[in-house]
N, C-alpha and C. Protein backbone atom coordinates (compact mmCIF):
# COMPACT_ATOMS: atom_id res chain seq x y z
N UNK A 1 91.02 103.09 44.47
CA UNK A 1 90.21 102.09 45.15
C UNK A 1 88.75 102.48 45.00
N UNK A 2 88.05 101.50 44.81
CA UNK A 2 86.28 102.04 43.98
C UNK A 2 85.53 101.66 45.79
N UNK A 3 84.28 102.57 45.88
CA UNK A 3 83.86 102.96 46.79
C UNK A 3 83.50 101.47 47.90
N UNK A 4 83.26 100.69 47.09
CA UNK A 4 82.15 99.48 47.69
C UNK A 4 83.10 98.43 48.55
N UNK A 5 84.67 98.74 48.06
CA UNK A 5 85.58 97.85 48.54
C UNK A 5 86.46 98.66 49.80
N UNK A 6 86.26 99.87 49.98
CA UNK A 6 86.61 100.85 50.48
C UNK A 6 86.15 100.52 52.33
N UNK A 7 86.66 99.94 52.79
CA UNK A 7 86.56 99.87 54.57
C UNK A 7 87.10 100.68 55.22
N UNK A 8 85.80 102.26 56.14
CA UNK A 8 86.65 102.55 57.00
C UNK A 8 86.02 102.46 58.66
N UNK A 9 85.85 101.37 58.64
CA UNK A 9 85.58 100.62 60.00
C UNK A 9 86.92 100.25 60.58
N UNK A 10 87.24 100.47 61.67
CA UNK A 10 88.70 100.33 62.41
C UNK A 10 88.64 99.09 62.94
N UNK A 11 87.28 98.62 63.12
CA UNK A 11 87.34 97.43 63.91
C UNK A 11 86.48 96.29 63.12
N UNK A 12 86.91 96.82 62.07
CA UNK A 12 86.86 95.35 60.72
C UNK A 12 87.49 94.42 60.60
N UNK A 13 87.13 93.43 60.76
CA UNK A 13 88.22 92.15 60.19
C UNK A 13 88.49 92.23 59.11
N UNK A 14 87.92 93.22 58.04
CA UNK A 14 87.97 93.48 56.77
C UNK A 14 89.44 94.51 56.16
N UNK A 15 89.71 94.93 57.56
CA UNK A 15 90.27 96.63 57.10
C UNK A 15 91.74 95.91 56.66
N UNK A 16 92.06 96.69 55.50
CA UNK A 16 93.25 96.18 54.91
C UNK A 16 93.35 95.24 54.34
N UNK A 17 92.31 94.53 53.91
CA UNK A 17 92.33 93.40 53.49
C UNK A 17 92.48 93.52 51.32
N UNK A 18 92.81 92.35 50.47
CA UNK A 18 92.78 92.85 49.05
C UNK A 18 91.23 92.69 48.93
N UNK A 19 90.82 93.09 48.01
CA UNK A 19 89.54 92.77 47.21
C UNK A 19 88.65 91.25 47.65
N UNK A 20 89.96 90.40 46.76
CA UNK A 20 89.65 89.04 46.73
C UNK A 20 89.31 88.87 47.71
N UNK A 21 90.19 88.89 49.01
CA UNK A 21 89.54 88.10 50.61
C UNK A 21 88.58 88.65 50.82
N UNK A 22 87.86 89.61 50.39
CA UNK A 22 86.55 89.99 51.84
C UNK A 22 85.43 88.80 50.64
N UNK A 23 85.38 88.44 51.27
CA UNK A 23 84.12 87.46 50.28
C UNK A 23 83.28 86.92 51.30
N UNK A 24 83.38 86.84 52.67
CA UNK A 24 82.67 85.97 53.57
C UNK A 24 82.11 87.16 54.41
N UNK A 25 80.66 87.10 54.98
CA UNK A 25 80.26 88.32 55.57
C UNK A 25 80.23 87.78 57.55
N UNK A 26 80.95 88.92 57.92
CA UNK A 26 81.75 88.58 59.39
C UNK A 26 79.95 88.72 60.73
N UNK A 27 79.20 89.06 60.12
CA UNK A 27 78.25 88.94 60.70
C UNK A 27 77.53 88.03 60.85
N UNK A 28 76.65 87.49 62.06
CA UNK A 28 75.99 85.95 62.65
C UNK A 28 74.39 86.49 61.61
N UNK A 29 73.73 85.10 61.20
CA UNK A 29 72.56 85.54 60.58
C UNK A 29 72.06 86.33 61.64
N UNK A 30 70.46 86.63 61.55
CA UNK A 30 69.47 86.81 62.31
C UNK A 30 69.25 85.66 63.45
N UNK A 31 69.49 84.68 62.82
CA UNK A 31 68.85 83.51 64.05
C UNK A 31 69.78 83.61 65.40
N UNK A 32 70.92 84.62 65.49
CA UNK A 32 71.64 84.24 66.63
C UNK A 32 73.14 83.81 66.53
N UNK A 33 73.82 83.11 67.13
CA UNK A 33 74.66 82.32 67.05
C UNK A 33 75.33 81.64 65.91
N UNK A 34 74.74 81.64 64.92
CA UNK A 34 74.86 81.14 63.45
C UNK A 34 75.00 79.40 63.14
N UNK A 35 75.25 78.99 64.04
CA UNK A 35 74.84 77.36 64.57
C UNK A 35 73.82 76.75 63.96
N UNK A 36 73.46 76.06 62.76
CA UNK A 36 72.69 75.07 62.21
C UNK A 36 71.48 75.53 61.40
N UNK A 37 72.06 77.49 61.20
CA UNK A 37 71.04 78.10 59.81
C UNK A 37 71.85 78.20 58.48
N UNK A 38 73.42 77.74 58.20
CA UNK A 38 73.50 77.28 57.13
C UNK A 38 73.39 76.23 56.24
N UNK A 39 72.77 76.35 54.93
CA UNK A 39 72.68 75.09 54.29
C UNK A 39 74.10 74.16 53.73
N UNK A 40 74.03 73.50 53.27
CA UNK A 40 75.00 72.04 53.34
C UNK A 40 76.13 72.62 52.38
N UNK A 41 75.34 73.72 51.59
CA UNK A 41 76.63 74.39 50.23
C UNK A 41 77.04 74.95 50.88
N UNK A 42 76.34 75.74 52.02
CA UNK A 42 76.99 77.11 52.41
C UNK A 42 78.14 76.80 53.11
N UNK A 43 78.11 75.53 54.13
CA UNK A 43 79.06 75.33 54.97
C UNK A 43 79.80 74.47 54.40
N UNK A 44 79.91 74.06 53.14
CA UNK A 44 81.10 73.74 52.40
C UNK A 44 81.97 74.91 51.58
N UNK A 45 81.31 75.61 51.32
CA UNK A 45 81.49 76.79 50.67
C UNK A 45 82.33 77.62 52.08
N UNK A 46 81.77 77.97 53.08
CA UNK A 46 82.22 78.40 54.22
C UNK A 46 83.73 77.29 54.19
N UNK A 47 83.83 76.27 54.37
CA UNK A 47 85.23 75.70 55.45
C UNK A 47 86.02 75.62 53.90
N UNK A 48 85.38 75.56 52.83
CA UNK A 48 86.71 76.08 51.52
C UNK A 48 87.47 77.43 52.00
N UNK A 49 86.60 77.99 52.11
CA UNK A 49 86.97 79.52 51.87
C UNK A 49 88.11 79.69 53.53
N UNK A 50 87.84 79.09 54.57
CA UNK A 50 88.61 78.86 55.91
C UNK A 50 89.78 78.22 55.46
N UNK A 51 90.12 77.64 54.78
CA UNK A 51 91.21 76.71 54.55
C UNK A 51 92.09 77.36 53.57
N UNK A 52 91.47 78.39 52.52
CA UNK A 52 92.32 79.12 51.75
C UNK A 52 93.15 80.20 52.33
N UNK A 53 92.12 80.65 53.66
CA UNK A 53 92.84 81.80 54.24
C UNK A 53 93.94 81.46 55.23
N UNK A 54 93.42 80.18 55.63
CA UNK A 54 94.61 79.52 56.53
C UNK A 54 95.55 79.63 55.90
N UNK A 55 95.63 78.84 54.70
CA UNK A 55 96.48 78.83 54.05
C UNK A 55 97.73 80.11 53.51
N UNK A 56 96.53 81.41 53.04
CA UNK A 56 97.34 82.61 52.97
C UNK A 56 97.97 82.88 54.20
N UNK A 57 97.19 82.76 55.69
CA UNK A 57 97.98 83.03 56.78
C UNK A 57 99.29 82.56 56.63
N UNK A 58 99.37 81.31 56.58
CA UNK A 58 100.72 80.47 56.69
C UNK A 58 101.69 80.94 55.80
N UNK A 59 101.20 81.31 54.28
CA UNK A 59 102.00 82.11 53.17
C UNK A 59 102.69 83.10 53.78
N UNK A 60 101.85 84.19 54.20
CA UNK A 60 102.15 85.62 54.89
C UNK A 60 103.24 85.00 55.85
N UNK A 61 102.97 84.41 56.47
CA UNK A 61 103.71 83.91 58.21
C UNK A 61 105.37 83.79 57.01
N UNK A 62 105.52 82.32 56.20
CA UNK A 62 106.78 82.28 55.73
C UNK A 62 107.13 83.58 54.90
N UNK A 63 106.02 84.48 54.42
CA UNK A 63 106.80 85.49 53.50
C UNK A 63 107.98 86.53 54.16
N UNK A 64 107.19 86.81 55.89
CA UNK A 64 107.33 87.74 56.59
C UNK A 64 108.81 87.01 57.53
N UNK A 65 109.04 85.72 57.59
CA UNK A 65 109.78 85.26 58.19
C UNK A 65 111.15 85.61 57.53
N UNK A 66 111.10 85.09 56.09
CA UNK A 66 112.01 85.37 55.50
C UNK A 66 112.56 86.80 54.82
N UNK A 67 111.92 87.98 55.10
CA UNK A 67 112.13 89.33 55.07
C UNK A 67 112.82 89.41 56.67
N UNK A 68 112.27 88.85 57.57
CA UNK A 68 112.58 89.47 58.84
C UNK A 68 114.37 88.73 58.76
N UNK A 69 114.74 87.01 57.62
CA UNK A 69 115.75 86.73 58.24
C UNK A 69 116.83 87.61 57.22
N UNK A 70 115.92 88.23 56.04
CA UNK A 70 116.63 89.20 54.84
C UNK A 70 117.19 89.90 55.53
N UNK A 71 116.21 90.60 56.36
CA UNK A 71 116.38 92.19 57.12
C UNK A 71 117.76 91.92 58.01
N UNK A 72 117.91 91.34 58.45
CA UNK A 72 118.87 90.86 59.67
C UNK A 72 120.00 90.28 59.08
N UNK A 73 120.44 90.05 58.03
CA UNK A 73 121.41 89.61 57.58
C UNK A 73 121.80 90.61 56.64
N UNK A 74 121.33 91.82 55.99
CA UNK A 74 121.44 93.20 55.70
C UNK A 74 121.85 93.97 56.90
N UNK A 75 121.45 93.66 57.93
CA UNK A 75 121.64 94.19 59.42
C UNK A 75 123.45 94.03 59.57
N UNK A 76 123.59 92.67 59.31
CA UNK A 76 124.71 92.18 59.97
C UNK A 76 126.15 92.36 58.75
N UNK A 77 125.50 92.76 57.84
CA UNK A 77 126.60 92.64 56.89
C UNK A 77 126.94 94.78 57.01
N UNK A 78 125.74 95.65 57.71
CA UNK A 78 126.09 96.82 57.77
C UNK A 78 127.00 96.93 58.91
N UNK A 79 127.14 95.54 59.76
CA UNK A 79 127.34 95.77 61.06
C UNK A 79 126.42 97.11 62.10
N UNK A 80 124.87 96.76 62.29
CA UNK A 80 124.01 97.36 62.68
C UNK A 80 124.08 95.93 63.67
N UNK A 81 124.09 95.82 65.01
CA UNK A 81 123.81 94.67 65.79
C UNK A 81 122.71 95.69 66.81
N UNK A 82 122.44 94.45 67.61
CA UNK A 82 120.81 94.62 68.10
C UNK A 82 121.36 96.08 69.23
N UNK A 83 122.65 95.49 70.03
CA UNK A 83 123.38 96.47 70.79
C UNK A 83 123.22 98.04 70.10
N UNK A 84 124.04 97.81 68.99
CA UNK A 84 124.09 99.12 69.16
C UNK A 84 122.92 100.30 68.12
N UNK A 85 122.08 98.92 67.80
CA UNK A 85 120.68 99.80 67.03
C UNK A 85 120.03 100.18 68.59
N UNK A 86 120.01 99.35 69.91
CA UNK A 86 119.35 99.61 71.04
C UNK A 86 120.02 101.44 71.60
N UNK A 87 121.46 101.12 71.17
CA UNK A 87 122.09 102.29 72.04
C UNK A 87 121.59 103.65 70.95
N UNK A 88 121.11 103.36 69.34
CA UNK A 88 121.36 104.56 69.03
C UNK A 88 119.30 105.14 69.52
N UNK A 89 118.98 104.12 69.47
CA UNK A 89 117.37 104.41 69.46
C UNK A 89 117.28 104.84 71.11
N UNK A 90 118.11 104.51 71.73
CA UNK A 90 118.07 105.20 73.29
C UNK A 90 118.38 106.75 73.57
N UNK A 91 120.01 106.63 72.41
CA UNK A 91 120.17 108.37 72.11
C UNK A 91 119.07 108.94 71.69
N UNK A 92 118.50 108.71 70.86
CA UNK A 92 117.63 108.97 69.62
C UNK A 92 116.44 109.96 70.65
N UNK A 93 115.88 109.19 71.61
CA UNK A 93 114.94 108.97 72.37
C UNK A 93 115.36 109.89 73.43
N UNK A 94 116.73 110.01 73.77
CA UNK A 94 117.14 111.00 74.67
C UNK A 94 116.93 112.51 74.36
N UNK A 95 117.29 112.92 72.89
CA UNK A 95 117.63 113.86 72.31
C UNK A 95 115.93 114.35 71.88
N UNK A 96 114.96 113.35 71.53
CA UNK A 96 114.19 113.92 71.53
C UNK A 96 112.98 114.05 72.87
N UNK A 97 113.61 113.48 73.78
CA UNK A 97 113.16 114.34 75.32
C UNK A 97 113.55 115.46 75.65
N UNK A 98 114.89 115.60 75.43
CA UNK A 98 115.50 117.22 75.25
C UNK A 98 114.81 117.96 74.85
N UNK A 99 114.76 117.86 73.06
CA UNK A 99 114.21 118.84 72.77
C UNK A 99 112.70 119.28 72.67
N UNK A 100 111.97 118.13 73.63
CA UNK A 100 110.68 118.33 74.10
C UNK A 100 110.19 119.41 74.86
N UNK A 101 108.90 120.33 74.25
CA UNK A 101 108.89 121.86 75.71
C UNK A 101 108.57 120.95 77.05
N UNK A 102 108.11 119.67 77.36
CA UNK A 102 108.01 119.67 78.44
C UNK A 102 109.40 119.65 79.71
N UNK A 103 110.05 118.58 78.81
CA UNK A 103 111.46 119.12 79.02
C UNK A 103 112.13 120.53 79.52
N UNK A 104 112.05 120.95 78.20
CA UNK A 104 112.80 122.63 78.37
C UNK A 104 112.34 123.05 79.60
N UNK A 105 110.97 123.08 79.96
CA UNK A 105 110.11 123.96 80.95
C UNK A 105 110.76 123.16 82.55
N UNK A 106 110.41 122.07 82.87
CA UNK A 106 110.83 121.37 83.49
C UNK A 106 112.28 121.62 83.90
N UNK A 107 113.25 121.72 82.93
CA UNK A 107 114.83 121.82 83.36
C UNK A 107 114.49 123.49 83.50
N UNK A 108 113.95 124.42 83.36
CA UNK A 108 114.00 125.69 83.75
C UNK A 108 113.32 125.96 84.95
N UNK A 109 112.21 125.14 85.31
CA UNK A 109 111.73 125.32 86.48
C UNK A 109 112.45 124.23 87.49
N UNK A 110 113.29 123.35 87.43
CA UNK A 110 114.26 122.43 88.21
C UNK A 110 115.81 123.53 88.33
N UNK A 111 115.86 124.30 87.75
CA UNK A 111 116.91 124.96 87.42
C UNK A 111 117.25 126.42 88.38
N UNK A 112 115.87 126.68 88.05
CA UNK A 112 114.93 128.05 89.15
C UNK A 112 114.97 127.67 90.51
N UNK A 113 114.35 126.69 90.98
CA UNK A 113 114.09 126.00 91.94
C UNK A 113 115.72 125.61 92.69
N UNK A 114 116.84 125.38 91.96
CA UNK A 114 117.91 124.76 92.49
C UNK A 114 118.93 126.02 93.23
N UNK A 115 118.72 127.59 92.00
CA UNK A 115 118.67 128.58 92.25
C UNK A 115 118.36 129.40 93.68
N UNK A 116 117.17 128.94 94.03
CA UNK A 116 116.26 129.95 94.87
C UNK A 116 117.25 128.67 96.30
N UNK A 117 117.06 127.70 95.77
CA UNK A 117 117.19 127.11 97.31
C UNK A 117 118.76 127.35 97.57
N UNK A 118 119.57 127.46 96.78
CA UNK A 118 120.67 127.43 97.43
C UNK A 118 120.78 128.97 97.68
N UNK A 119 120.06 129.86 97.12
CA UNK A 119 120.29 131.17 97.82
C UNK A 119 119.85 131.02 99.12
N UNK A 120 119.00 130.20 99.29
CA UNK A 120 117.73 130.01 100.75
C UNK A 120 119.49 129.57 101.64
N UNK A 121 119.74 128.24 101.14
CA UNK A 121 120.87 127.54 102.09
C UNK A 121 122.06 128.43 102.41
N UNK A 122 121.99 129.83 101.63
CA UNK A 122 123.29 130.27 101.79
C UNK A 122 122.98 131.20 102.97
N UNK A 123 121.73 131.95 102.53
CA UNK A 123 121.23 133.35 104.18
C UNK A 123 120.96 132.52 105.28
N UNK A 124 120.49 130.83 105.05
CA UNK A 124 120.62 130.20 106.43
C UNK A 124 122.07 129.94 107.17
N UNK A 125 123.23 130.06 106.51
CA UNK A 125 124.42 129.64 107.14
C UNK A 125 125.02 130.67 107.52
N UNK A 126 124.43 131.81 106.84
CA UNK A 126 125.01 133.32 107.62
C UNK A 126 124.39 133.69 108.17
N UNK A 127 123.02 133.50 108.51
CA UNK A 127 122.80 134.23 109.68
C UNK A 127 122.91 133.16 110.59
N UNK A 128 123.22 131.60 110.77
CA UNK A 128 123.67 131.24 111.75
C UNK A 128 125.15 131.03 112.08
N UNK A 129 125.95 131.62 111.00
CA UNK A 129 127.04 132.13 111.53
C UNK A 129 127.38 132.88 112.34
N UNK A 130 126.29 134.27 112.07
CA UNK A 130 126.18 135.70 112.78
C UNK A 130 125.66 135.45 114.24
N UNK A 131 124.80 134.62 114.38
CA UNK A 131 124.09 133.85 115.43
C UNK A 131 125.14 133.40 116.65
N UNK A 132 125.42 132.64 115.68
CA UNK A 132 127.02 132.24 116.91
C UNK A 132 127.87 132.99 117.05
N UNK A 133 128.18 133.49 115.92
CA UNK A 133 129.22 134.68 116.59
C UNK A 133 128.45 136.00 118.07
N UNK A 134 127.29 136.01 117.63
CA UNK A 134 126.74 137.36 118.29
C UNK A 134 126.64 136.29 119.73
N UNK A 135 126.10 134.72 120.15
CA UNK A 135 126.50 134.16 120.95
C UNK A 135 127.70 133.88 121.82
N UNK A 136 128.48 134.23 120.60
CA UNK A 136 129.87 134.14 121.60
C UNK A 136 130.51 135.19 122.10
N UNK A 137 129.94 136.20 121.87
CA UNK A 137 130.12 137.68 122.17
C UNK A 137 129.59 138.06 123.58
N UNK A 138 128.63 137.43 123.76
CA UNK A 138 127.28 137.09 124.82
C UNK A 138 128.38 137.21 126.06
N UNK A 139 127.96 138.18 126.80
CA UNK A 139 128.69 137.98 128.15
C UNK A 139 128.59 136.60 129.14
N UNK A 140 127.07 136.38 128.68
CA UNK A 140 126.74 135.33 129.20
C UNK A 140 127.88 133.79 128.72
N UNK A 141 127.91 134.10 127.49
CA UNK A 141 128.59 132.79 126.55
C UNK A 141 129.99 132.64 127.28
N UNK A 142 130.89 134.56 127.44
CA UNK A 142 131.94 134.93 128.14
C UNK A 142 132.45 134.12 129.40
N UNK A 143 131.23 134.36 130.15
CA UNK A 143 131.31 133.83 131.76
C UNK A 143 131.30 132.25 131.54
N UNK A 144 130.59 131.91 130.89
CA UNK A 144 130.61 130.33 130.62
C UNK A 144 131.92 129.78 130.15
N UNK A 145 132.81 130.43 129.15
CA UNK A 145 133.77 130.17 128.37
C UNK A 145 134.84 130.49 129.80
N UNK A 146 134.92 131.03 130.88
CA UNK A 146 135.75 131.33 131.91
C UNK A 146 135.84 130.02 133.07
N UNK A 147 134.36 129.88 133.02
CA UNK A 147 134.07 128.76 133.96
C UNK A 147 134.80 127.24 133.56
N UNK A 148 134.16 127.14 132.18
CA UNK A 148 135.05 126.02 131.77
C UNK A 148 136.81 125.99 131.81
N UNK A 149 137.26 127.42 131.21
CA UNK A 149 138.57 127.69 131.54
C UNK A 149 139.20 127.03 133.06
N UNK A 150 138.65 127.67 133.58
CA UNK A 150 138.78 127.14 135.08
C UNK A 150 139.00 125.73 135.59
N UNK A 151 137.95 125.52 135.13
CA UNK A 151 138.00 123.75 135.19
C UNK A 151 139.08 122.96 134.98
N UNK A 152 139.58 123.68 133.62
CA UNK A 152 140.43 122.92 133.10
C UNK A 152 141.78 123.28 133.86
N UNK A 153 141.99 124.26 134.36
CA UNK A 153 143.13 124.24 134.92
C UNK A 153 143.39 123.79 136.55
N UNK A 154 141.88 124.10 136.96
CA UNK A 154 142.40 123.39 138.04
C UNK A 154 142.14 121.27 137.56
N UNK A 155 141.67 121.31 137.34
CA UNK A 155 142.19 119.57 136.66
C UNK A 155 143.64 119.72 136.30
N UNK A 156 144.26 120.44 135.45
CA UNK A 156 145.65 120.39 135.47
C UNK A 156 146.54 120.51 136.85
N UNK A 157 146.00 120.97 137.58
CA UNK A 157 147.06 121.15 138.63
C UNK A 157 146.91 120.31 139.52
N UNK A 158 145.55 119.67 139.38
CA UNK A 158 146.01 117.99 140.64
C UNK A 158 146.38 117.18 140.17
């Protein structure tokens, strides 16, 4: 590609374009607005040149239609349906979250974390095991556990 045809403006109407099309310059004169400083050729010359590209638009539009109905009927004869191109691009997408470090790090620090707490949940249930037991040991707990005894039997006997 020779230097002069060469666009690397990203925000060209030009970029990507062949040779042939860039022929019209995307900039307003000096006067502004560009409203009533071309002469009578120019703006015939201008709405030719609008009508050819329309035209390629519309080309492109049916070229691309009929690849997209190619593509899909190559699709359907591999038996590739939309289902299960969705399910493999979901695996696809899974597998490479996996093997993402943010991932890895994440399931090791979710992993750590699941670790530490259930050691946490386990010294909380023994020492309030030990708790109650050392409560029920409690002379105090004793005398209470007698009193209720009591109760209950004299309720049994009326």
């Amino acid at each position: 590609m020779d230097a002069p045809s060469q666009d690397i403006n990203l925000n060209s109407p030009n970029k990507g374009l062949p040779e042939h099309m860039i022929d019209v310059p995307v900039d307003t004169p000096a006067g502004g607005d560009g409203v009533g400083v071309l002469s009578e050729v120019e703006t015939e010359e201008l709405k030719s040149e609008l009508i050819k590209v329309e035209d390629e638009i519309a080309t492109l539009r049916q070229v691309l239609a009929a690849k997209e109905k190619h593509a899909a009927e190559i699709k359907r004869k591999l038996g590739l349906t939309t289902f299960n191109e969705l399910k493999q691009n979901l695996s696809k997408g899974w597998q490479d979250v996996q093997a993402s470090n943010a991932y890895k790090k994440t399931q090791a620090t979710l992993s750590t974390a699941g670790s530490k707490t259930s050691s946490a949940i386990s010294s909380v249930g023994s020492v309030l095991s030990r708790t109650l037991g050392e409560i029920k040991e409690s002379p105090t707990f004793k005398s209470f556990e007698e009193s209720v005894g009591n109760l209950k039997l004299f309720n049994s006997k009326t």
